[in-house]
PDB file of N, CA and C in Angstrom:
ATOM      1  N   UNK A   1      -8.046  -1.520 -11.114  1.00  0.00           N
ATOM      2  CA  UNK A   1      -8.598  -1.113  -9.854  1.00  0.00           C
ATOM      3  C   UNK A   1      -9.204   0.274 -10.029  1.00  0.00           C
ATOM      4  N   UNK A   2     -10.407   0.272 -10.032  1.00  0.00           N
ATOM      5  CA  UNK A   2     -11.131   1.926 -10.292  1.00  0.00           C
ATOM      6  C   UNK A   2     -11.481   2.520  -8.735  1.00  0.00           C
ATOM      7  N   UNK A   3     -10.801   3.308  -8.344  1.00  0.00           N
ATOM      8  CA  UNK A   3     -11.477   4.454  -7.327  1.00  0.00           C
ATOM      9  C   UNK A   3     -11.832   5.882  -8.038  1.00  0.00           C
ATOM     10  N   UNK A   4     -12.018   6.044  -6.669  1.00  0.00           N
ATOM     11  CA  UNK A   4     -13.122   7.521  -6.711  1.00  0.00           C
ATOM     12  C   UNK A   4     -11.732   8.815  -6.273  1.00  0.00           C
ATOM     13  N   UNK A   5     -12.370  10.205  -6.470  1.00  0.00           N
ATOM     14  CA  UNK A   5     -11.429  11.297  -6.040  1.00  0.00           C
ATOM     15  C   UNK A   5     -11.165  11.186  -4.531  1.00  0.00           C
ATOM     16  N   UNK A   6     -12.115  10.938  -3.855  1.00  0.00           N
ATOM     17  CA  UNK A   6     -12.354  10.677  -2.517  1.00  0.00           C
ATOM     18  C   UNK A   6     -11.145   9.783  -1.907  1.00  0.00           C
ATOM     19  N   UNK A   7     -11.037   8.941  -2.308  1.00  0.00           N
ATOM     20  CA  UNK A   7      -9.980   7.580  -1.859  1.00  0.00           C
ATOM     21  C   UNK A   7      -8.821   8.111  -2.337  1.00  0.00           C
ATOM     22  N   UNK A   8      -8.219   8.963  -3.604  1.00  0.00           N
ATOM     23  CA  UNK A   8      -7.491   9.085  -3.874  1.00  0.00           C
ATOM     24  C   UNK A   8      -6.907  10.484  -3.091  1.00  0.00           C
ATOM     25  N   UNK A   9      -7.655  11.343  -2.900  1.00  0.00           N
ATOM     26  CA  UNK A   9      -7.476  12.175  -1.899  1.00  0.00           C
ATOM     27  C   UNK A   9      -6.780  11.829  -0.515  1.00  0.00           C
ATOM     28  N   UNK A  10      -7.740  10.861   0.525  1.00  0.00           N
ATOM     29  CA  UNK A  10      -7.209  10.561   1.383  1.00  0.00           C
ATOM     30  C   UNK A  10      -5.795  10.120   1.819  1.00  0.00           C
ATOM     31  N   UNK A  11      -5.389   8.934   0.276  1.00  0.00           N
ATOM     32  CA  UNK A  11      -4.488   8.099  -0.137  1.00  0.00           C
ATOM     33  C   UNK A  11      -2.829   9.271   0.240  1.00  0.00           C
ATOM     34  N   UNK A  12      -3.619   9.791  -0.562  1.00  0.00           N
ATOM     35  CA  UNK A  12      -2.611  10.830  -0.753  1.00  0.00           C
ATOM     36  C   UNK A  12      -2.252  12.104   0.246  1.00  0.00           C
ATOM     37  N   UNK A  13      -3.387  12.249   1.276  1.00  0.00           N
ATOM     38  CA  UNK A  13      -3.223  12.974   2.303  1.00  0.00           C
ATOM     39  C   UNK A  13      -1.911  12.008   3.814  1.00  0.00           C
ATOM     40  N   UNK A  14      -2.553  10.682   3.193  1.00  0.00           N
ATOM     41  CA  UNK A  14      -1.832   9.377   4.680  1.00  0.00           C
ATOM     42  C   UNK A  14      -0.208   9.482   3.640  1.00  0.00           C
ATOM     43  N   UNK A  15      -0.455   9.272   2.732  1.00  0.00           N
ATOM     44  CA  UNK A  15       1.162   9.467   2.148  1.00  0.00           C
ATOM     45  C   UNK A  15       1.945  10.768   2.466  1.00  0.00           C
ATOM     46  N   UNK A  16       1.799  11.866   2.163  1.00  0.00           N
ATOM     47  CA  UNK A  16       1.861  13.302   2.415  1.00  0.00           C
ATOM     48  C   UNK A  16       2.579  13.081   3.675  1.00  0.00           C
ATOM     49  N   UNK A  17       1.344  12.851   5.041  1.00  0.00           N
ATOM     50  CA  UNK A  17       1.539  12.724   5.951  1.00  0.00           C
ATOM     51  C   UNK A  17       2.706  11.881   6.709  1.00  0.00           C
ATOM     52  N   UNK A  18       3.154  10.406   5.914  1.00  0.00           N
ATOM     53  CA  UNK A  18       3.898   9.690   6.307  1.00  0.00           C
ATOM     54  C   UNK A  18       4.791  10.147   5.879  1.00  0.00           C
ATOM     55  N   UNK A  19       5.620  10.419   5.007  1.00  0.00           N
ATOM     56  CA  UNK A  19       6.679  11.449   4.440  1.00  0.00           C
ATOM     57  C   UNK A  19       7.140  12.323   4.783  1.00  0.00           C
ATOM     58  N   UNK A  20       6.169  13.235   5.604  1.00  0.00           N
ATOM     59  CA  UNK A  20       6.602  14.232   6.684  1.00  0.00           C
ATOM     60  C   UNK A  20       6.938  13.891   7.804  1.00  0.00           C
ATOM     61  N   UNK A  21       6.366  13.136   8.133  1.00  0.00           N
ATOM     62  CA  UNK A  21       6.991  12.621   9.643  1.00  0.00           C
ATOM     63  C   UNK A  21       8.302  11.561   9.627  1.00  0.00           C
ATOM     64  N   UNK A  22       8.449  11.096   8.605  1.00  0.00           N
ATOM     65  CA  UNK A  22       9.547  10.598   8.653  1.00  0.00           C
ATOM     66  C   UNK A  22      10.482  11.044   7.939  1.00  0.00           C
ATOM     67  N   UNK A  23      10.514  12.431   7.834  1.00  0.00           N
ATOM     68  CA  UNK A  23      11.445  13.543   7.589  1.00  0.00           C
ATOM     69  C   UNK A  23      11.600  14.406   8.914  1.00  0.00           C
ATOM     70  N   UNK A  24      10.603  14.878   9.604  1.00  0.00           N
ATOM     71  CA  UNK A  24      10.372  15.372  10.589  1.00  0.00           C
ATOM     72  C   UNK A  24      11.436  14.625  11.590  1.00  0.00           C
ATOM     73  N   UNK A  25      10.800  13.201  11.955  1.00  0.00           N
ATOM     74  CA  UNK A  25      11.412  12.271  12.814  1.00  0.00           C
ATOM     75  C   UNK A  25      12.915  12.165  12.702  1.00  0.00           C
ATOM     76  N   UNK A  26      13.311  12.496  11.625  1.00  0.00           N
ATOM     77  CA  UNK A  26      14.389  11.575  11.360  1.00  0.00           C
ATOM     78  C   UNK A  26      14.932   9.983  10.604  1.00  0.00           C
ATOM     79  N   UNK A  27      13.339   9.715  10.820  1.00  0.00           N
ATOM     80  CA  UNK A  27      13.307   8.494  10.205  1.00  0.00           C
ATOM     81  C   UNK A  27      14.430   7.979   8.458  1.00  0.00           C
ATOM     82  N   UNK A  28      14.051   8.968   8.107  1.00  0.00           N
ATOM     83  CA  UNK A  28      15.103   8.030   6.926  1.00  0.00           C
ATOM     84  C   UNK A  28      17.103   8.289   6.735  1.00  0.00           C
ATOM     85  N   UNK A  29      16.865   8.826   8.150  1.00  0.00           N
ATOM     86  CA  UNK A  29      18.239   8.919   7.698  1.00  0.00           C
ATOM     87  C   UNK A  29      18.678   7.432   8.554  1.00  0.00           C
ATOM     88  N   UNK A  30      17.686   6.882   9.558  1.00  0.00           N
ATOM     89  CA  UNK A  30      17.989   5.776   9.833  1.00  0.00           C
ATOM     90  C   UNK A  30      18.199   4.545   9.096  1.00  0.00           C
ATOM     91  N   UNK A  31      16.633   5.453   8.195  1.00  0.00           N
ATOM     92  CA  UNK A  31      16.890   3.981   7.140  1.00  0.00           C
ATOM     93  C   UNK A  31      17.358   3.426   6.276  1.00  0.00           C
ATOM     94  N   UNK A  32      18.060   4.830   5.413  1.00  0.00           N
ATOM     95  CA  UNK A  32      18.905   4.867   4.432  1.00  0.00           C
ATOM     96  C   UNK A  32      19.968   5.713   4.468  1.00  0.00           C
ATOM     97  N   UNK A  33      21.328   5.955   5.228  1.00  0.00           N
ATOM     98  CA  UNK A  33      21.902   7.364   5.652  1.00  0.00           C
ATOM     99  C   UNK A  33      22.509   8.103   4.312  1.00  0.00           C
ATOM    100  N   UNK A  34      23.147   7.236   3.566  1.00  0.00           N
ATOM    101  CA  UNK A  34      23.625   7.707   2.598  1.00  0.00           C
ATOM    102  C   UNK A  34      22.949   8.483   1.582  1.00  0.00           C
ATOM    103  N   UNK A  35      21.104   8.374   1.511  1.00  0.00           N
ATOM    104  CA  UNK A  35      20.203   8.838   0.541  1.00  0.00           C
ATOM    105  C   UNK A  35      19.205   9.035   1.152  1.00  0.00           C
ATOM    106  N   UNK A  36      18.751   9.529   2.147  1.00  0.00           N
ATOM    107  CA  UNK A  36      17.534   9.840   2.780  1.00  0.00           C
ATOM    108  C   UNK A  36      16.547  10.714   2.536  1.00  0.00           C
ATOM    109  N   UNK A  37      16.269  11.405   1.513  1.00  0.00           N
ATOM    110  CA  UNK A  37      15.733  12.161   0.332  1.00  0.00           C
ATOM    111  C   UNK A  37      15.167  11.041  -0.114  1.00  0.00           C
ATOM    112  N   UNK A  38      15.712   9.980  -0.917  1.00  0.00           N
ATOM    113  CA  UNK A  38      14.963   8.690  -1.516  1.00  0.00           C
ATOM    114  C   UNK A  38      14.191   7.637  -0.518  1.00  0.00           C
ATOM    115  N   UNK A  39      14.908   8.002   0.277  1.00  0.00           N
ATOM    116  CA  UNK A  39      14.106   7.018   1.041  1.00  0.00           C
ATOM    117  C   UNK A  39      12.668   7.452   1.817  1.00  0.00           C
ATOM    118  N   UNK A  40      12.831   8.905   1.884  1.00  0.00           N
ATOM    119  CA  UNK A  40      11.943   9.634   2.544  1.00  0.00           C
ATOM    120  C   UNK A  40      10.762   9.434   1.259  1.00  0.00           C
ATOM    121  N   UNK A  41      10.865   9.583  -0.123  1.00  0.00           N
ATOM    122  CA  UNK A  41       9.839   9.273  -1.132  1.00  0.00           C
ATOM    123  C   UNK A  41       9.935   7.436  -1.492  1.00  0.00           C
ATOM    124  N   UNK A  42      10.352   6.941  -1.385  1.00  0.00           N
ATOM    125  CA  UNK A  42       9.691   5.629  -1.285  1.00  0.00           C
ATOM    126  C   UNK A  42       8.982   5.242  -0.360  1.00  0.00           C
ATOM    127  N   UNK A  43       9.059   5.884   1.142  1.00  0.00           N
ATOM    128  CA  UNK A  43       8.290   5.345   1.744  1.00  0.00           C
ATOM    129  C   UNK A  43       6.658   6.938   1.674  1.00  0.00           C
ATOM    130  N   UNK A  44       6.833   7.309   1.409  1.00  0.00           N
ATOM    131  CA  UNK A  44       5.859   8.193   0.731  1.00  0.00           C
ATOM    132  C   UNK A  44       4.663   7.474  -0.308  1.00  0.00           C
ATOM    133  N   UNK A  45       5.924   7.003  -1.442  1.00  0.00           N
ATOM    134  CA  UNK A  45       4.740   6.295  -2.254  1.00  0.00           C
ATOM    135  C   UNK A  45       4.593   4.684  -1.874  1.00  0.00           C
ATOM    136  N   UNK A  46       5.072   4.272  -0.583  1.00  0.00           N
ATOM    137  CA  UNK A  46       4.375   2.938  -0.351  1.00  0.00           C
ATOM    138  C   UNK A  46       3.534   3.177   0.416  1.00  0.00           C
ATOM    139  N   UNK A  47       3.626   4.024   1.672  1.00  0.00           N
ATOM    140  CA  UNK A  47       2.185   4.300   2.396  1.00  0.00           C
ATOM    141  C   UNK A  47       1.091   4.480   1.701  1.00  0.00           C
ATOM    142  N   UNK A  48       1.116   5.695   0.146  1.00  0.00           N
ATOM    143  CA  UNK A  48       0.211   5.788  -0.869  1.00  0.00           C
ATOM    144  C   UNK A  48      -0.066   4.435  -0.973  1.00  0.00           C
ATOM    145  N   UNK A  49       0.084   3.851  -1.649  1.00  0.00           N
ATOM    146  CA  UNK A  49      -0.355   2.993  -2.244  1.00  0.00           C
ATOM    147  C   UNK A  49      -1.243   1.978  -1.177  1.00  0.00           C
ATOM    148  N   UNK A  50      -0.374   1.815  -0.301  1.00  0.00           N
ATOM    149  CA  UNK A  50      -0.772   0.831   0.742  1.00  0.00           C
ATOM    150  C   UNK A  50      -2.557   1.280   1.211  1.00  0.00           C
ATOM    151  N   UNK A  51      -2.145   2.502   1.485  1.00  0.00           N
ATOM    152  CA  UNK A  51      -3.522   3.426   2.395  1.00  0.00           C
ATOM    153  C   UNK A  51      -4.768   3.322   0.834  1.00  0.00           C
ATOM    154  N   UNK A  52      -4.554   3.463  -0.487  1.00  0.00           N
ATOM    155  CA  UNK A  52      -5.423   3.249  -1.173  1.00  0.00           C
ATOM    156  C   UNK A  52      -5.932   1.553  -1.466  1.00  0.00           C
ATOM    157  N   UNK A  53      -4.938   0.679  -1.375  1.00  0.00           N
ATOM    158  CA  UNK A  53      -5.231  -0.854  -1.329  1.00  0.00           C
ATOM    159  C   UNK A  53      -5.928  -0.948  -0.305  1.00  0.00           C
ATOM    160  N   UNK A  54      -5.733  -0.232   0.945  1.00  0.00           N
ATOM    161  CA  UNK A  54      -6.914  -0.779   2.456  1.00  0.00           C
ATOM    162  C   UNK A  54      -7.541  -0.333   2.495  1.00  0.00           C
ATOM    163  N   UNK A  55      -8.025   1.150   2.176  1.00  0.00           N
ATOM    164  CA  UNK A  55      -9.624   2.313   1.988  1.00  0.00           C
ATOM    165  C   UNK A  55     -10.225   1.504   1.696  1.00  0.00           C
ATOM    166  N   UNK A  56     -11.579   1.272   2.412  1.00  0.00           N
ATOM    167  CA  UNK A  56     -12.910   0.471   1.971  1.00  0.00           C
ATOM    168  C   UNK A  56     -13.341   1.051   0.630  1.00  0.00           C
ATOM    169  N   UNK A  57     -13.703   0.547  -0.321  1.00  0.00           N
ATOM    170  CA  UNK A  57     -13.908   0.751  -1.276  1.00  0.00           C
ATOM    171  C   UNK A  57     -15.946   1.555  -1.461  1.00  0.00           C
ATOM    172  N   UNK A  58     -16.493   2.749  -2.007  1.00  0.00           N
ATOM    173  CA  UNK A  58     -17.636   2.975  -2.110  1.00  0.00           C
ATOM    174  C   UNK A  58     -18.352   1.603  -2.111  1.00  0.00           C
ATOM    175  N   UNK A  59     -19.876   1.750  -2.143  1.00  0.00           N
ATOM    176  CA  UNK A  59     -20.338   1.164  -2.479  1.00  0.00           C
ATOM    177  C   UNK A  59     -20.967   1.565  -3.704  1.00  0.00           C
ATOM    178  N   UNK A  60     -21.034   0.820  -4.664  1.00  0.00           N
ATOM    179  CA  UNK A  60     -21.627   1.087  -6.180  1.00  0.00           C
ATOM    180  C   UNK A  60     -22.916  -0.143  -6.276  1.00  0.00           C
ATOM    181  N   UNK A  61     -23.969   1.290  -6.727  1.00  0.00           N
ATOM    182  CA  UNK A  61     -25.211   0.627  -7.537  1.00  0.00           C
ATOM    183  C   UNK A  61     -25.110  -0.150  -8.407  1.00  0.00           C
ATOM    184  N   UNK A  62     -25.918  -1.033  -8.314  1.00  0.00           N
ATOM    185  CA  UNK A  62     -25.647  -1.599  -9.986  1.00  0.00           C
ATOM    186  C   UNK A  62     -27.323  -0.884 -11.001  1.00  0.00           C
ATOM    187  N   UNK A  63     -26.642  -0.705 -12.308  1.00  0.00           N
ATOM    188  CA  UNK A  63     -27.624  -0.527 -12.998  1.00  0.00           C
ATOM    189  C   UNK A  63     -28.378  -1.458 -14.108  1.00  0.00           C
ATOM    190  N   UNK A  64     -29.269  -1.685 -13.583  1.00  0.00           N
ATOM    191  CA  UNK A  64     -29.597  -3.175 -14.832  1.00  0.00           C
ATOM    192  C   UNK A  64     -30.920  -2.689 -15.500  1.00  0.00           C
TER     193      UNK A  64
END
């Protein structure tokens, strides 16, 4: 899967973002009480990932 800095930027700004708020919120101590540190970065790097799998992808020239 090839992206651009652009997508990977964003990717990583919606991850950032989800990680904080569900540290902020409280969220992972709901979800995991015993380890909520881990849980707060797994769901970090699944939003990543997720938010770069759904970014519309550039459009690329072709060169022939």
């Amino acid at each position: 899967m090839r992206t651009d800095a652009k997508t990977t930027l964003i990717a990583s700004l919606i991850g950032s973002g989800a990680g904080t708020a569900a540290w902020f919120y409280g969220i992972a101590d709901r979800l995991w009480p015993a380890h909520p540190q881990v849980a707060i970065f797994l769901l970090t790097i699944a939003s990543t990932v997720i938010a770069m799998a759904m970014w519309p992808r550039p459009a690329t020239s072709r060169r022939d």
